[in-house]
N, C-alpha and C. Protein backbone atom coordinates (compact mmCIF):
# COMPACT_ATOMS: atom_id res chain seq x y z
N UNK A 1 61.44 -111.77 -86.08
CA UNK A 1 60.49 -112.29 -85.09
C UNK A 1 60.21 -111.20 -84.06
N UNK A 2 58.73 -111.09 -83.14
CA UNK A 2 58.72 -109.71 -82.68
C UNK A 2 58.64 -110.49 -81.48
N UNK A 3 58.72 -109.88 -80.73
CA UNK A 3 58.93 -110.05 -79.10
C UNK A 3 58.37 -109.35 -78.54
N UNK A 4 57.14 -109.63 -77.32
CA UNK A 4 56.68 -108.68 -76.54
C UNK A 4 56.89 -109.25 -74.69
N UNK A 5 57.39 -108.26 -74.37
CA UNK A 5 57.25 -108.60 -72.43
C UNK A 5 56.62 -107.93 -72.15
N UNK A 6 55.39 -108.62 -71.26
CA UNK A 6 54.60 -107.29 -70.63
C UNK A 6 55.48 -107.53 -69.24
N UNK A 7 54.66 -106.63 -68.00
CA UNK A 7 55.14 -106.73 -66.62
C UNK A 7 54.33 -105.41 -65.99
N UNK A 8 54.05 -105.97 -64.78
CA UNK A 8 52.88 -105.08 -64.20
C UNK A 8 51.78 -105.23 -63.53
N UNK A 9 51.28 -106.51 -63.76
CA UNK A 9 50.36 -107.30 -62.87
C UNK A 9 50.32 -107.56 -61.84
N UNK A 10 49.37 -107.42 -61.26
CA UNK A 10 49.13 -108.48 -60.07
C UNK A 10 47.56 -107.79 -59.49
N UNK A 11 47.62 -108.17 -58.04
CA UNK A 11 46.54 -107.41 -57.35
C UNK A 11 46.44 -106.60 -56.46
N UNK A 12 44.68 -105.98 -56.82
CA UNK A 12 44.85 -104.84 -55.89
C UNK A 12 43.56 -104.14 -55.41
N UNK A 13 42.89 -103.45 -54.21
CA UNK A 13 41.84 -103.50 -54.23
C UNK A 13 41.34 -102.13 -55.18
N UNK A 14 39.78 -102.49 -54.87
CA UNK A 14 38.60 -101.57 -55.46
C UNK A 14 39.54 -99.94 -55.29
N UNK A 15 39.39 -99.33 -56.47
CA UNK A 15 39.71 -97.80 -56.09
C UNK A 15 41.74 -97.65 -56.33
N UNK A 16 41.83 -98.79 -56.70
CA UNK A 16 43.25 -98.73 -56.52
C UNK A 16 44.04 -98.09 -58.33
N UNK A 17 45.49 -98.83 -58.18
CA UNK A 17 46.03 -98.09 -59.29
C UNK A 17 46.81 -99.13 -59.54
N UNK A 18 47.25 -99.30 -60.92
CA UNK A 18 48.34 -100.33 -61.27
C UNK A 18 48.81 -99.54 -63.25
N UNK A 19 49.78 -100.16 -63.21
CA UNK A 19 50.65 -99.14 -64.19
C UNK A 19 51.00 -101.00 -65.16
N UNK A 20 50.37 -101.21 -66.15
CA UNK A 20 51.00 -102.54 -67.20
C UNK A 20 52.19 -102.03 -67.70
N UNK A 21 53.29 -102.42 -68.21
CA UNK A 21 54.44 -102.07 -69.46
C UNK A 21 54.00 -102.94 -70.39
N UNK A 22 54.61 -102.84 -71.16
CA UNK A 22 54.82 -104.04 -72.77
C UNK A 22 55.72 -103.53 -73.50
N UNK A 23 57.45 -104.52 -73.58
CA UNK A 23 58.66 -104.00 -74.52
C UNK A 23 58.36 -104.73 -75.48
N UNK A 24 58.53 -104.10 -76.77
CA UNK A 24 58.38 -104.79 -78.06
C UNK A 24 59.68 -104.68 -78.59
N UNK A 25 59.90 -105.67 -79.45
CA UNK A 25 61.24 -105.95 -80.19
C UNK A 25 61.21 -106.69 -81.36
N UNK A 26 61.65 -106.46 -82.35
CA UNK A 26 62.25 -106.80 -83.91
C UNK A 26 63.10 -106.68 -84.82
N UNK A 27 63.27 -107.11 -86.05
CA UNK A 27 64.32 -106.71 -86.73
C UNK A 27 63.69 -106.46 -87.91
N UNK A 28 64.21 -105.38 -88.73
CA UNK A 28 64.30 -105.36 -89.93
C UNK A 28 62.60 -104.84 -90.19
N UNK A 29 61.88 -104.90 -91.34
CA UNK A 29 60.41 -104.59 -91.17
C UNK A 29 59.64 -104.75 -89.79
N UNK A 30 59.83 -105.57 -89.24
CA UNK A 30 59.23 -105.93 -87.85
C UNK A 30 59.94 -104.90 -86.79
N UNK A 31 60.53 -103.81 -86.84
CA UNK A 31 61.45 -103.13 -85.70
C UNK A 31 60.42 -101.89 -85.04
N UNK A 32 59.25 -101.54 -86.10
CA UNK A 32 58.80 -100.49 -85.55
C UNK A 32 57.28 -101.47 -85.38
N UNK A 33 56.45 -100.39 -84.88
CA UNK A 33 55.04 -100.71 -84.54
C UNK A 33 53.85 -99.43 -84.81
N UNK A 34 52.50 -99.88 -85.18
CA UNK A 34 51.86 -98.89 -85.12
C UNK A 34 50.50 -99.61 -85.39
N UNK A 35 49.77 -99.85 -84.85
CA UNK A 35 49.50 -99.02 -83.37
C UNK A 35 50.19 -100.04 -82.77
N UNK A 36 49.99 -99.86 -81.61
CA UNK A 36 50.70 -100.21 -79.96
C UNK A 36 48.96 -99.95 -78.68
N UNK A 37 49.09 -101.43 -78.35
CA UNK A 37 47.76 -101.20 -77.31
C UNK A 37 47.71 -102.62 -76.22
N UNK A 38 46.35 -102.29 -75.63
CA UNK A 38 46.03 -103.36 -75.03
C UNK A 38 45.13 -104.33 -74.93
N UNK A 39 44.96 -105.09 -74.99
CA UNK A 39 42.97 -105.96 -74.57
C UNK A 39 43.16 -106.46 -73.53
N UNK A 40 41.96 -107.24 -73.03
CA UNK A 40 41.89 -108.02 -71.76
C UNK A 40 41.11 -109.05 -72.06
N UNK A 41 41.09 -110.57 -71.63
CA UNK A 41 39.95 -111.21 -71.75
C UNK A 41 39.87 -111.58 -70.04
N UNK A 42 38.52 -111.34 -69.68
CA UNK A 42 37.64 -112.42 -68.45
C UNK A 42 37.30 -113.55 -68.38
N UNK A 43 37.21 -114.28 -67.18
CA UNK A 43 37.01 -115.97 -67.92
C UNK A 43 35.68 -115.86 -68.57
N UNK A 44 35.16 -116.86 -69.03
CA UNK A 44 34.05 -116.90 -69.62
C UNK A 44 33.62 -115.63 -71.16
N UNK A 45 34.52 -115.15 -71.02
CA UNK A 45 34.03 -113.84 -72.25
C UNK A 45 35.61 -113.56 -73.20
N UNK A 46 35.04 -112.95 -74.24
CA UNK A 46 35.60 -112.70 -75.49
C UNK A 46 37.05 -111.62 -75.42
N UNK A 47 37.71 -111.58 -75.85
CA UNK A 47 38.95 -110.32 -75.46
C UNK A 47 38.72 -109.38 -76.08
N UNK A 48 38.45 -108.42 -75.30
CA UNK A 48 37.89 -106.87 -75.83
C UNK A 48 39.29 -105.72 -75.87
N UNK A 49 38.73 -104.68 -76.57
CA UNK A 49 39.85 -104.09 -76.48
C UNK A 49 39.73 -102.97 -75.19
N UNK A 50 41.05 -102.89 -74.86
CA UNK A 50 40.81 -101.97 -73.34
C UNK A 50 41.56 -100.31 -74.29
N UNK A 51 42.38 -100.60 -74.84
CA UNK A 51 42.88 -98.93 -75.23
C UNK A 51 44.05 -99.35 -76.02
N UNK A 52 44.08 -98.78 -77.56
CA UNK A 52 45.18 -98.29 -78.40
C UNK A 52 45.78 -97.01 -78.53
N UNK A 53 46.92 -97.37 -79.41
CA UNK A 53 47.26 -95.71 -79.51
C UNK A 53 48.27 -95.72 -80.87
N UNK A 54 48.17 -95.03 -81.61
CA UNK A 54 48.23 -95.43 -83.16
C UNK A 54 49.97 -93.90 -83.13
N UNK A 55 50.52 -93.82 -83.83
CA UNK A 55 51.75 -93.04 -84.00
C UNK A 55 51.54 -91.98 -84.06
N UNK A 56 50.39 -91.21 -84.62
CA UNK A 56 50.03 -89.67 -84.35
C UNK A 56 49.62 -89.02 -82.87
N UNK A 57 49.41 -90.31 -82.09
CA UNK A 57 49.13 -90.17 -80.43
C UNK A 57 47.86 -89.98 -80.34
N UNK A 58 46.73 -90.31 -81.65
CA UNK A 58 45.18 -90.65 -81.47
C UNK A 58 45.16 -91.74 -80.53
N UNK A 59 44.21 -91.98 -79.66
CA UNK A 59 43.64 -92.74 -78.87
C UNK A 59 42.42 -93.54 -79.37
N UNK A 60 42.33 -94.58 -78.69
CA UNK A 60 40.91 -95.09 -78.99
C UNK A 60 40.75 -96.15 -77.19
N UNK A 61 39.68 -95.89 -76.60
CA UNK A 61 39.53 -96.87 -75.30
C UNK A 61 38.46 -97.70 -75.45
N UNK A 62 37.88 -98.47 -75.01
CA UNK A 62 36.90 -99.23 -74.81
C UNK A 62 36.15 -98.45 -73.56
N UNK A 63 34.77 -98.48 -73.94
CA UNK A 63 33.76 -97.85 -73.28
C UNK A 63 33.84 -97.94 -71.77
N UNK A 64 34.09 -99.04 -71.24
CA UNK A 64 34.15 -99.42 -69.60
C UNK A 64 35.51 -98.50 -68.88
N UNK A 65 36.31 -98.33 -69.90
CA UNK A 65 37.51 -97.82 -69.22
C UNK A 65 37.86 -96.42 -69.32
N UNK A 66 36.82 -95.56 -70.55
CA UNK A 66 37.08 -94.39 -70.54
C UNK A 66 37.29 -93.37 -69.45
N UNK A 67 38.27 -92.62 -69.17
CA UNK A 67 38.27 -91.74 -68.02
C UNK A 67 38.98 -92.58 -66.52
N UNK A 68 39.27 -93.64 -67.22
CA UNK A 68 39.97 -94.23 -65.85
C UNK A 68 41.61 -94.42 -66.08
N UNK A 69 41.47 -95.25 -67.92
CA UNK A 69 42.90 -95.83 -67.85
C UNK A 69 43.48 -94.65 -68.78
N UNK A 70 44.58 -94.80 -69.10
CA UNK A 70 45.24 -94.41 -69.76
C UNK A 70 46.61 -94.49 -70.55
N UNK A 71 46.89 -94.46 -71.86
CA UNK A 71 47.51 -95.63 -72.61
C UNK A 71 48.60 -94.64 -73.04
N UNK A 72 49.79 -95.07 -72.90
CA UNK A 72 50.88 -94.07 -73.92
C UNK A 72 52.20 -94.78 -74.24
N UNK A 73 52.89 -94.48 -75.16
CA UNK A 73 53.94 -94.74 -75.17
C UNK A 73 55.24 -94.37 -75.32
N UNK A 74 56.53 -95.10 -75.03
CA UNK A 74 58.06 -94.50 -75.52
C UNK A 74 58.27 -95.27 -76.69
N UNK A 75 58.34 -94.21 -77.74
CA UNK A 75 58.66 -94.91 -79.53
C UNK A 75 60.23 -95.50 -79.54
N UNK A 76 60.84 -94.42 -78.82
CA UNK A 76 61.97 -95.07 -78.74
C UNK A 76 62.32 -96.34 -78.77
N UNK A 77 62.01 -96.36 -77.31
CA UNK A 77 62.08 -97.66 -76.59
C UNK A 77 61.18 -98.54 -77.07
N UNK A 78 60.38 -98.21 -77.91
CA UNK A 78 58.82 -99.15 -78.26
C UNK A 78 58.23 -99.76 -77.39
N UNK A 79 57.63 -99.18 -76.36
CA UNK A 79 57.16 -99.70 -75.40
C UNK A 79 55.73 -99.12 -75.19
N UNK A 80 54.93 -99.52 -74.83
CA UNK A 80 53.51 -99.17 -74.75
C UNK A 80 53.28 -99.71 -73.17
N UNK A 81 52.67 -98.38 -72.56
CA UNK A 81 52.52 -98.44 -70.91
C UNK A 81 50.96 -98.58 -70.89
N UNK A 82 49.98 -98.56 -70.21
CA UNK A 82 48.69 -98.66 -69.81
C UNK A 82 48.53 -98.06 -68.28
N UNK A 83 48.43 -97.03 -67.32
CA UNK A 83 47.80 -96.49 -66.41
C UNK A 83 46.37 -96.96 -65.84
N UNK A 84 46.11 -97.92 -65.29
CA UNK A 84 44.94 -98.16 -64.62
C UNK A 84 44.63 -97.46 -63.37
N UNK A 85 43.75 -96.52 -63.18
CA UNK A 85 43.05 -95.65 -62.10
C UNK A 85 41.79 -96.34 -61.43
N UNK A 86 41.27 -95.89 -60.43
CA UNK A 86 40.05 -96.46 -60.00
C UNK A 86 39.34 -97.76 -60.55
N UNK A 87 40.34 -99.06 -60.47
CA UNK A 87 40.41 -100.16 -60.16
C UNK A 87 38.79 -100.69 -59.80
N UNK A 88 38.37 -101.61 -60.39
CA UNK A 88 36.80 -102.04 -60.24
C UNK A 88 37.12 -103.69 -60.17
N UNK A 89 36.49 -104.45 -59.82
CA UNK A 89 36.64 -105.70 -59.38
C UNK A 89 35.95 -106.26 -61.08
N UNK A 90 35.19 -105.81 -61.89
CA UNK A 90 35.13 -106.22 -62.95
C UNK A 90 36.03 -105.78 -64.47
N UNK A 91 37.56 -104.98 -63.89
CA UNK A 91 38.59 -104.70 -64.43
C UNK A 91 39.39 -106.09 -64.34
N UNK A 92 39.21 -107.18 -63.65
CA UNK A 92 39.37 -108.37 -63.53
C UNK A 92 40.06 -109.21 -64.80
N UNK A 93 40.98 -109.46 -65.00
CA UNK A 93 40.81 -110.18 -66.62
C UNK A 93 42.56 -110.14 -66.53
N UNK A 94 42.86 -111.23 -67.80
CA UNK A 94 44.11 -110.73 -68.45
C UNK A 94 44.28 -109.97 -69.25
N UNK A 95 45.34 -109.21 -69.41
CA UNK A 95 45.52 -108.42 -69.94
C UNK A 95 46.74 -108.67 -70.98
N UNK A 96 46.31 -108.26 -72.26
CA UNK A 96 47.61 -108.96 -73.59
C UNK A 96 47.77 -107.54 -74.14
N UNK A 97 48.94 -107.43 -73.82
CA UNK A 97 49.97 -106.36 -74.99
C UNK A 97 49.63 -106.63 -76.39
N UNK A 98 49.32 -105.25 -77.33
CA UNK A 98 48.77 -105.97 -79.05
C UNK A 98 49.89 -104.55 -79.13
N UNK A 99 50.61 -105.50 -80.71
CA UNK A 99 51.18 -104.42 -81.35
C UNK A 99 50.90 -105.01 -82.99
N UNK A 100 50.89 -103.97 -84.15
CA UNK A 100 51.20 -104.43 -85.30
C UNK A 100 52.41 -103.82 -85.84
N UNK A 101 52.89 -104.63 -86.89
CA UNK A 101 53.99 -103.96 -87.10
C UNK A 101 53.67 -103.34 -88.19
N UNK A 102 54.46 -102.02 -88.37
CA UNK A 102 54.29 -101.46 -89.38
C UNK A 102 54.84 -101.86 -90.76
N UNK A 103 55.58 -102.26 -90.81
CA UNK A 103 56.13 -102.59 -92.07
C UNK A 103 55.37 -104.18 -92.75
N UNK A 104 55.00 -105.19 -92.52
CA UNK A 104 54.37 -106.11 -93.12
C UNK A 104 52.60 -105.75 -92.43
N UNK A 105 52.17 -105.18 -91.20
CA UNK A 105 51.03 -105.20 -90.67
C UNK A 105 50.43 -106.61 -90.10
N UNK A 106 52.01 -107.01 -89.94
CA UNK A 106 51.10 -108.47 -88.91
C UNK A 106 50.57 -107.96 -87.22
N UNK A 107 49.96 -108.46 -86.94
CA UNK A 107 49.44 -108.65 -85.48
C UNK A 107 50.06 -109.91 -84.84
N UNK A 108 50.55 -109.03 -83.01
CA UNK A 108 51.20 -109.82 -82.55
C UNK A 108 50.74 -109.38 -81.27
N UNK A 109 50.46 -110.52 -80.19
CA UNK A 109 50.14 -110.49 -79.06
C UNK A 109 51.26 -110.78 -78.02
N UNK A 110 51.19 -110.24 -76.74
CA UNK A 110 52.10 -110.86 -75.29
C UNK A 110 51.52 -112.11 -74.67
N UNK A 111 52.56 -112.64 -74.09
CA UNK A 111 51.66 -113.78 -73.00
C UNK A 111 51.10 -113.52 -72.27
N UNK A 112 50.50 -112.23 -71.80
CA UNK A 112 48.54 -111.82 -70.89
C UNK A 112 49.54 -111.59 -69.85
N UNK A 113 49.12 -110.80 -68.72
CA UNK A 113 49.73 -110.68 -67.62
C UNK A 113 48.25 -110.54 -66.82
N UNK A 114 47.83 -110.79 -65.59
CA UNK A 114 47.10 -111.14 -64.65
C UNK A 114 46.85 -109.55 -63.94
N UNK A 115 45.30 -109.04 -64.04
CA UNK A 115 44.94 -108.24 -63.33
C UNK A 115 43.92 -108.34 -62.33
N UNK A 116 43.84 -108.82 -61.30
CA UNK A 116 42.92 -109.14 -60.25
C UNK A 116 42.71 -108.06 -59.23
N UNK A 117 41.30 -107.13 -59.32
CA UNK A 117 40.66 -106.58 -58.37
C UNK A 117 39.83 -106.99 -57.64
N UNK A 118 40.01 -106.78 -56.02
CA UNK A 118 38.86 -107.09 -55.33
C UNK A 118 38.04 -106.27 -54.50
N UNK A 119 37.18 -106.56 -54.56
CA UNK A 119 35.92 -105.39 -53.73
C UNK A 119 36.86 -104.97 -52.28
């Protein structure tokens, strides 16, 4: 069974900075991950992806966030961090830890952690 904690949320104004975590955990096929990322959904709208990052340390961001956030991780630890920079009030949304695992390739989400910017 995989396990994800995010932690990192909360609020903060326009221009600001906030740092997400997400620990992942498993056993057996389920122990590693690849990729390791994030999405967000807003009320009213669909959950987009905000930034992955696949085991060779390729990137991929979503268009709104390029040049602001920034996504990395400790393999070790299997943990996937997210860097949010210059904070926009429509950065607004939850935010869900995505990992797949490598060994079967299921997809597995966190319980969203809360990012609220205000002007």
């Amino acid at each position: 069974q995989v396990q994800l904690v995010e932690s990192g949320g909360g609020s903060v104004q326009a221009g600001g900075s906030l740092r997400l975590s997400c620990a992942a955990s498993g056993s057996g096929r389920t122990s590693s991950f690849n990729p390791m990322g994030w999405y967000r959904q807003a009320p009213g709208k669909q959950r987009e992806l905000v930034a992955v990052i696949i085991s060779n340390g390729s990137t991929n961001y979503g268009d709104s966030v390029k040049g602001r956030f920034t996504v990395s991780t400790n393999k070790i630890k299997s943990m996937v961090f997210l860097q949010m920079n210059d904070l926009k009030p429509e950065d607004t949304a939850v935010y869900y830890c995505y990992v797949r695992t490598a060994g079967w390739g299921t997809s597995h989400w966190g319980q969203g952690t809360q990012v609220t910017v205000s002007a």
